[in-house]
Protein backbone atom coordinates (compact mmCIF):
# COMPACT_ATOMS: atom_id res chain seq x y z
CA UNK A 1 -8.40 -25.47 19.91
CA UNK A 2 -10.88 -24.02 17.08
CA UNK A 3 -9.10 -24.49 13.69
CA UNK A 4 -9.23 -20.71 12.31
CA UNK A 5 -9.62 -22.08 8.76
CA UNK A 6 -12.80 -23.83 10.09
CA UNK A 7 -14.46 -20.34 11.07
CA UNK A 8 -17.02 -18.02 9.92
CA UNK A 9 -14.46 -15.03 9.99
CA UNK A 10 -12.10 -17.06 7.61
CA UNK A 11 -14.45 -18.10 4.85
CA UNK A 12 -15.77 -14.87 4.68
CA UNK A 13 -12.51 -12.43 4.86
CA UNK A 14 -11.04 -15.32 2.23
CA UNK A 15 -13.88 -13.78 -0.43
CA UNK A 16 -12.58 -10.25 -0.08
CA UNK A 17 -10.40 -9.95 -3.47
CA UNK A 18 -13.43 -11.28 -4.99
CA UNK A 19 -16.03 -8.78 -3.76
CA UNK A 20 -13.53 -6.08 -4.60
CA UNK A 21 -13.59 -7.75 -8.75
CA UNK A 22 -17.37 -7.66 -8.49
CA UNK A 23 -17.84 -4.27 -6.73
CA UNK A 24 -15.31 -2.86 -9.56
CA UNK A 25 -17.17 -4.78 -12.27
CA UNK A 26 -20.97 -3.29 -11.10
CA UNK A 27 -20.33 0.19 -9.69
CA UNK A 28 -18.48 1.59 -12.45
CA UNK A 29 -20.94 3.38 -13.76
CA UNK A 30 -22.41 4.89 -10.55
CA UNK A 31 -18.99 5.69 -9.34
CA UNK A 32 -18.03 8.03 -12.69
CA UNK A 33 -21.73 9.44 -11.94
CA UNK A 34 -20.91 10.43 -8.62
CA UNK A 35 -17.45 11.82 -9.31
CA UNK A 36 -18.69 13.93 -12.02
CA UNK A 37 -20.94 15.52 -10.01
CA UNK A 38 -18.57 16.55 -7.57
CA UNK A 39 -15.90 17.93 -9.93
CA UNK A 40 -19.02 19.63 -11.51
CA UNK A 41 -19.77 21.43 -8.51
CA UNK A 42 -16.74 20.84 -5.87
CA UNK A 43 -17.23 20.35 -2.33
CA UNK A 44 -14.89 23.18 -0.47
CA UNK A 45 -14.66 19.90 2.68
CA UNK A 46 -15.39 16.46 3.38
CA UNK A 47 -17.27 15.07 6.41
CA UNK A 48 -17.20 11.37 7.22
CA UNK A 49 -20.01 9.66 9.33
CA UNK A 50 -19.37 6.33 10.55
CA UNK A 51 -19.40 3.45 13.29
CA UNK A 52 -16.99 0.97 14.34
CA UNK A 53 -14.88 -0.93 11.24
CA UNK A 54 -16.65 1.59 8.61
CA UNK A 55 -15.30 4.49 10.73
CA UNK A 56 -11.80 3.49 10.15
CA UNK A 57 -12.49 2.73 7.17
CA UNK A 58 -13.29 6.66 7.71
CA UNK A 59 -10.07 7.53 8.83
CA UNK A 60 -8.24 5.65 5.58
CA UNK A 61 -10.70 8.09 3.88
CA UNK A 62 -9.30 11.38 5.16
CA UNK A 63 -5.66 10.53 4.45
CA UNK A 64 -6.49 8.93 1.37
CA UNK A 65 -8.48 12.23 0.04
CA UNK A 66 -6.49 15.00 1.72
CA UNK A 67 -3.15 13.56 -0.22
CA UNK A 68 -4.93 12.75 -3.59
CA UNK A 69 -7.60 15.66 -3.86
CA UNK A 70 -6.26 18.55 -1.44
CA UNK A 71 -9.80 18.45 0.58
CA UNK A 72 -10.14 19.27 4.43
CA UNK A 73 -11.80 16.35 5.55
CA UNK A 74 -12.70 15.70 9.14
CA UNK A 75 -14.74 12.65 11.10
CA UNK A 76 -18.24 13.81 12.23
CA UNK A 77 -19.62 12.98 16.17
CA UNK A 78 -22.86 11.12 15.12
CA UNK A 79 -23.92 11.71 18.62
CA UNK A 80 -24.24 15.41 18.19
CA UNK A 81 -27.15 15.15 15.73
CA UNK A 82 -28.27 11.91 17.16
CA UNK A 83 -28.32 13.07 20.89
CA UNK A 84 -27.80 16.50 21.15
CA UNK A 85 -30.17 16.88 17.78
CA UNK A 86 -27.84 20.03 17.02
CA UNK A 87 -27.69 21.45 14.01
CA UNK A 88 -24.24 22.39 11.95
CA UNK A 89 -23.86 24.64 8.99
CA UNK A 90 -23.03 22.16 6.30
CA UNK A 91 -23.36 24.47 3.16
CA UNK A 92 -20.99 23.26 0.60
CA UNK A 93 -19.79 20.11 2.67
CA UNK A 94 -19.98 16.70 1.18
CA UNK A 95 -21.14 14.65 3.97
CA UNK A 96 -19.61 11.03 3.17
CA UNK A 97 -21.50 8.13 5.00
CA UNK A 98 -20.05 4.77 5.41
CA UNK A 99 -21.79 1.69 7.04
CA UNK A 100 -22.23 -2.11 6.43
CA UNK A 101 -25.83 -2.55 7.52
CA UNK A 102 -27.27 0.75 6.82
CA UNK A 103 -29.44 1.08 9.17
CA UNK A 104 -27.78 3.30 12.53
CA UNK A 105 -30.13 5.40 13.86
CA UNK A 106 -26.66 7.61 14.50
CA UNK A 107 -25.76 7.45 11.04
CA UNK A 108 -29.36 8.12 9.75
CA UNK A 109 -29.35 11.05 12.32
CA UNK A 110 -26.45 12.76 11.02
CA UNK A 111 -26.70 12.14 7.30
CA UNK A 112 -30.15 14.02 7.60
CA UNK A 113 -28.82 16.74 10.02
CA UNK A 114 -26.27 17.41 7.21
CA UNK A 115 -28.83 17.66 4.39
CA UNK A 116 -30.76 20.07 6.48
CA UNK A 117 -27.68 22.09 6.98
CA UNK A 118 -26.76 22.03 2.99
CA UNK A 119 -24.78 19.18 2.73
CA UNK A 120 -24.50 16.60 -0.31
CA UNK A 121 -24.80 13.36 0.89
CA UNK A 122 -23.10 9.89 -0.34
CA UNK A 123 -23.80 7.10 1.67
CA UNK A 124 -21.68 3.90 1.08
CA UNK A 125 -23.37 0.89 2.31
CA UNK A 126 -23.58 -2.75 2.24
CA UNK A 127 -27.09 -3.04 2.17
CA UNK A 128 -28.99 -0.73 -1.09
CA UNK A 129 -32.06 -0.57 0.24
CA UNK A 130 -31.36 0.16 3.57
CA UNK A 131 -32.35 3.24 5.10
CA UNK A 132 -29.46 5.13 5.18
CA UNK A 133 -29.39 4.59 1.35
CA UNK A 134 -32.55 5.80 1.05
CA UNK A 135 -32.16 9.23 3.17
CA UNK A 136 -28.47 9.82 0.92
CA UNK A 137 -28.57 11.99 -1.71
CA UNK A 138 -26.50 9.12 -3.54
CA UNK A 139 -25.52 5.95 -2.48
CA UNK A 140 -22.73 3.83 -3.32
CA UNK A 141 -23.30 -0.03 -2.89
CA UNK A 142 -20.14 -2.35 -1.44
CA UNK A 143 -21.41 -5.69 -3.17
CA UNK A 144 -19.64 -6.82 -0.52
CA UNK A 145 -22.83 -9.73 -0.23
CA UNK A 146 -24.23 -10.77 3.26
CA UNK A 147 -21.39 -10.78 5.94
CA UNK A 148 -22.28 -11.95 9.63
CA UNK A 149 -19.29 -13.10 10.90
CA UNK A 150 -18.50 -10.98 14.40
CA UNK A 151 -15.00 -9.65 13.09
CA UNK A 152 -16.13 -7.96 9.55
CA UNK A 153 -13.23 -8.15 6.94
CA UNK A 154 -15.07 -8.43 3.30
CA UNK A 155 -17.54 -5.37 3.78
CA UNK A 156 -14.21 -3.83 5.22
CA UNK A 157 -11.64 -4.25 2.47
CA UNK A 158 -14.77 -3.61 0.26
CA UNK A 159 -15.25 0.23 1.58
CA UNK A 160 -11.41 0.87 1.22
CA UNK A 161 -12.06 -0.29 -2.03
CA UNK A 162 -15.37 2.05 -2.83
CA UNK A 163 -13.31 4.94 -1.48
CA UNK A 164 -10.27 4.44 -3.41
CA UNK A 165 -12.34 4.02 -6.78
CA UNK A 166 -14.50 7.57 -5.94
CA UNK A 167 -10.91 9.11 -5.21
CA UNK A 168 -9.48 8.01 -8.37
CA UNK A 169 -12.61 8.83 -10.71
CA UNK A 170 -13.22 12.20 -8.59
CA UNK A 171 -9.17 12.91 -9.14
CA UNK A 172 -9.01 11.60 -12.81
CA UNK A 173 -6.32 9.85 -11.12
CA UNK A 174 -5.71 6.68 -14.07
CA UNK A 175 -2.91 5.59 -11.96
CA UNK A 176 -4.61 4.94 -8.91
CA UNK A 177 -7.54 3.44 -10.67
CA UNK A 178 -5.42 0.46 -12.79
CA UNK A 179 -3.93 -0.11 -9.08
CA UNK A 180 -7.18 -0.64 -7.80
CA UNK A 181 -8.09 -2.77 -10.94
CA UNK A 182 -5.39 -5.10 -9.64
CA UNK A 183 -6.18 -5.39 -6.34
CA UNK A 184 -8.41 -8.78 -6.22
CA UNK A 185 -5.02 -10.28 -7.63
CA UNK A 186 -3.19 -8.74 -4.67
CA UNK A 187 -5.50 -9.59 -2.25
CA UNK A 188 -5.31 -13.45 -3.30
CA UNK A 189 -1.72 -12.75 -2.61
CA UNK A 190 -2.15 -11.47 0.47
CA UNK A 191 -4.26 -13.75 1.92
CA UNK A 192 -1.66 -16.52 1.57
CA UNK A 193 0.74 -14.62 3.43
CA UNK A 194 2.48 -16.42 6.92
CA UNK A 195 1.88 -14.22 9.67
CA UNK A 196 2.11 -17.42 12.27
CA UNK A 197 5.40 -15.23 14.02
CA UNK A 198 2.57 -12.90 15.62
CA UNK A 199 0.51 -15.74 16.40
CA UNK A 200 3.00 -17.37 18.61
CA UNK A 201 4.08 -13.90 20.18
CA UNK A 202 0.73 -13.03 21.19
CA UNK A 203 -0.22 -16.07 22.42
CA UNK A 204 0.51 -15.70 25.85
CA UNK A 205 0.23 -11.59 25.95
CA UNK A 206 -2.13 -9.58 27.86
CA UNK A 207 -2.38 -6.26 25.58
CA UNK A 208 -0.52 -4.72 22.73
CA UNK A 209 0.21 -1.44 20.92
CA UNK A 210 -1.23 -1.25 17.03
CA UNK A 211 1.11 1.29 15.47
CA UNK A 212 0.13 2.88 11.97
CA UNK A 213 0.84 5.82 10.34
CA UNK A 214 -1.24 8.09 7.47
CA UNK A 215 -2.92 5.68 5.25
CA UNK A 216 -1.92 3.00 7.49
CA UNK A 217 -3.48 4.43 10.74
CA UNK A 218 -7.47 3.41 9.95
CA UNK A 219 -6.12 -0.33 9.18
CA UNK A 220 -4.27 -0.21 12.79
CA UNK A 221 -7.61 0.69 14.23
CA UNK A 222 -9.11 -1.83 12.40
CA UNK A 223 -6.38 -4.84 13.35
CA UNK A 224 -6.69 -3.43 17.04
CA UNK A 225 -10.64 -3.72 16.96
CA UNK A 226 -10.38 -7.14 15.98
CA UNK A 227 -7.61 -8.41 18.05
CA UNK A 228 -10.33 -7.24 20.66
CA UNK A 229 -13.10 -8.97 19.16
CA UNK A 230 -12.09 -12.39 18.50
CA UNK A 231 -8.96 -12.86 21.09
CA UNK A 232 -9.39 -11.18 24.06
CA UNK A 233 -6.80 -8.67 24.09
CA UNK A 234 -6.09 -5.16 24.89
CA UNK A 235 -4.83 -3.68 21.60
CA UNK A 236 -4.72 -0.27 21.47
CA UNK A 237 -3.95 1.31 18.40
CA UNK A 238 -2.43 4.45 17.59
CA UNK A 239 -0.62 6.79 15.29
CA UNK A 240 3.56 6.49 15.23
CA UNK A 241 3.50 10.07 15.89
CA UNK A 242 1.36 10.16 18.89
CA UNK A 243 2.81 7.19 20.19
CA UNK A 244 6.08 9.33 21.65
CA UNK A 245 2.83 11.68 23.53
CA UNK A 246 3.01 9.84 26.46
CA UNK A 247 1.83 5.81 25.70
CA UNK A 248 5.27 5.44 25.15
CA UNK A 249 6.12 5.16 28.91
CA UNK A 250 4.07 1.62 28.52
CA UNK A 251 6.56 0.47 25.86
CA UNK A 252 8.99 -2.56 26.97
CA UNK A 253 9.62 -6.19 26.99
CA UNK A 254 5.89 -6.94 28.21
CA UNK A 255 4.27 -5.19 25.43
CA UNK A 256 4.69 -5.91 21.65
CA UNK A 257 4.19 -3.92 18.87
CA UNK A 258 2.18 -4.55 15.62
CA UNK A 259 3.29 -1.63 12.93
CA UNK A 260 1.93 -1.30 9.31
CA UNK A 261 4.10 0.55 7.25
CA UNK A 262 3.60 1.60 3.98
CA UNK A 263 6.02 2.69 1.32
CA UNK A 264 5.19 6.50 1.14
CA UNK A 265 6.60 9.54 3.09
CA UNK A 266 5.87 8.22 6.48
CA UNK A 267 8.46 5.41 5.85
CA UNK A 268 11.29 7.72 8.11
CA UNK A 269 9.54 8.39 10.86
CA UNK A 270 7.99 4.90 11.18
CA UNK A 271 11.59 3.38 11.01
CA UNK A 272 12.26 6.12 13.25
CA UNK A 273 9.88 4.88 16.08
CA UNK A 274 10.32 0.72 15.82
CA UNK A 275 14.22 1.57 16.21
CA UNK A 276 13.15 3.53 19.04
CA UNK A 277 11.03 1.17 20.48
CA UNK A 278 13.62 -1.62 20.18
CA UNK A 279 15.56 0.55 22.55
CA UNK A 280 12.86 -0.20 24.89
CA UNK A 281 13.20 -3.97 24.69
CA UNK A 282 9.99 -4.20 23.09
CA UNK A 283 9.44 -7.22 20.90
CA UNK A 284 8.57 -5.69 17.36
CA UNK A 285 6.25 -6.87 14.10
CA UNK A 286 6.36 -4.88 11.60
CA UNK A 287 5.13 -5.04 7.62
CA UNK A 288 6.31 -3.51 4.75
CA UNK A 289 9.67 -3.76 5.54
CA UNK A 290 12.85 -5.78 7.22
CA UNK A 291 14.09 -3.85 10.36
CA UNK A 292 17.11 -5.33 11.74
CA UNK A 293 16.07 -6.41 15.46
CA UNK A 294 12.20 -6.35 14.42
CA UNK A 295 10.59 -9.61 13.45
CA UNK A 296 9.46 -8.81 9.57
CA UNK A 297 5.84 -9.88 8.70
CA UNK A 298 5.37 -10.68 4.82
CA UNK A 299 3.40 -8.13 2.78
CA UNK A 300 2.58 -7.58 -0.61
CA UNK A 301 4.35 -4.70 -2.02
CA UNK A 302 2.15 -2.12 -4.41
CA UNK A 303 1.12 1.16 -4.61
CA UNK A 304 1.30 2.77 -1.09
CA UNK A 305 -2.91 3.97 -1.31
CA UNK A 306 -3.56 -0.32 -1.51
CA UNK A 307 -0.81 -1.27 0.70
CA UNK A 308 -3.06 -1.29 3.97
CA UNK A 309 -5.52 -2.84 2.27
CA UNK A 310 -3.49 -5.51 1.41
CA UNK A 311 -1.51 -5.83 4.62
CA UNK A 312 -5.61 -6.02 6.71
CA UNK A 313 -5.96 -9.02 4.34
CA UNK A 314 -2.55 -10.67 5.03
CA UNK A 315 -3.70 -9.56 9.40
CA UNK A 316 -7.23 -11.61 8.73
CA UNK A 317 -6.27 -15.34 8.37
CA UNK A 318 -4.29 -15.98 11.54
């Protein structure tokens, strides 16, 4: 059996608080340049462009700026400028890329589909001088450094990161930036945190629901992704809302449940569904909170727009 603190994946999801010190240390300049620009002359929407983990990363980014800013914001199908080589109307969008490597001819595609179409582009990427850098209007780097393990978590917890610092300069929100400013110390905290209960569960299961809700949806689609990657298993993830829209008639004793739950106004309905699900005879995991018949997973309590970053750290070690 491959000791997981022996792996790639582990040494390099371990670093995350500390690419999130130095990415808060060396963009802070570019960041405040970027938001001013956009409060200068506001976007009336937001377009995301994005692959894999940076595309849920995507999804964290439409909660996290529709709740903080008030802006429509909506994932773009790279495909359609990459395949179908259509061409949108983008006046006045902000077209928001977000990649590790940079360099997707689907991402490159649709970042200069949107400029043609009037679109201000921001491309947030591991890698300045790759070419989806180069084609952005701006470009926002993750300092995440070099990450090649198969299951990314650093460049991950690094774009949540980005996003949440270009929401909070773009918002003037000083709250949300000193919680950002503490997350490296929450992450450390995090990343010590016993999860070994889900280990044992899953050890002998075939597939499993991811459950998030809000902010907490894009890190379900991220745990999901990697419970594919690196174990084997069929993890589906999906919102506590449309969970009840027919994948509940899956729910029961042969399927656990993974839920992230953050302390905001989803709270209710996520209790809501686990109680519902218990019904079922489903085995439950849940973080963020102690649910009497659901096995509680430890989590490091903050702000709810870092909770799921914290809770993706706390997934990453088992």
């Amino acid at each position: 059996m491959i000791d997981p603190a022996q792996t790639r994946m582990f040494e390099e999801a371990s670093k995350a608080g500390a690419a999130v010190a130095a990415q808060l240390a060396e963009n802070r300049d570019a960041v405040a340049a970027i938001a001013e620009t956009l409060r200068r002359d506001p976007p009336r929407d937001v377009v995301t462009c994005a692959r894999g983990s940076s595309d849920h990363a995507a999804t964290f980014a439409k909660y996290l700026i529709e709740t903080r800013l008030g802006l429509p914001t909506a994932s773009a199908a790279p495909s359609v400028a990459s395949v179908y080589r259509a061409l949108s109307s983008a006046e006045g969008m902000l077209c928001l890329a977000i990649s590790q490597s940079g360099r997707s001819p689907d991402l490159i595609a649709t970042v200069e589909a949107a400029k043609r179409g009037g679109a201000r582009t921001v491309a947030l990427v591991n890698v300045p001088e790759s070419p989806l850098a180069a084609v952005a209007d701006l470009a926002l780097p993750l300092h995440a450094a070099p990450e090649t393990s198969v299951a990314a978590t650093k460049s991950f917890i690094a774009s949540l990161a980005a996003l949440t610092a270009l929401v909070a300069d773009w918002g003037e929100d000083d709250a949300l930036a000193q919680t950002l400013a503490e997350a490296p110390t929450l992450l450390a905290r995090a990343w010590d945190m016993d999860w070994s209960p889900l280990v044992a569960r899953l050890a002998d299961a075939r597939g499993l629901y991811v459950i998030g809700r809000g902010l907490g949806l894009g890190i379900a689609q991220e745990a999901a992704l990697k419970l594919k990657e690196t174990c084997g298993l069929h993890a589906e993830a999906f919102s506590a809302a449309e969970l009840r829209h027919g994948p509940m008639a899956l729910v029961g004793p042969d399927l656990p449940l993974l839920v992230f739950r953050q302390s905001d106004e989803t709270e209710e309905s996520v209790d809501e569904l686990i109680r519902d699900v218990l019904a079922r005879g489903a085995d439950v995991f849940v973080t963020g909170a102690a649910t009497a018949g659901a096995t509680a997973l430890p989590a490091v309590s903050h702000d709810p727009a870092i909770e799921p970053m914290l809770q993706i750290q706390s997934f990453a070690p088992p």
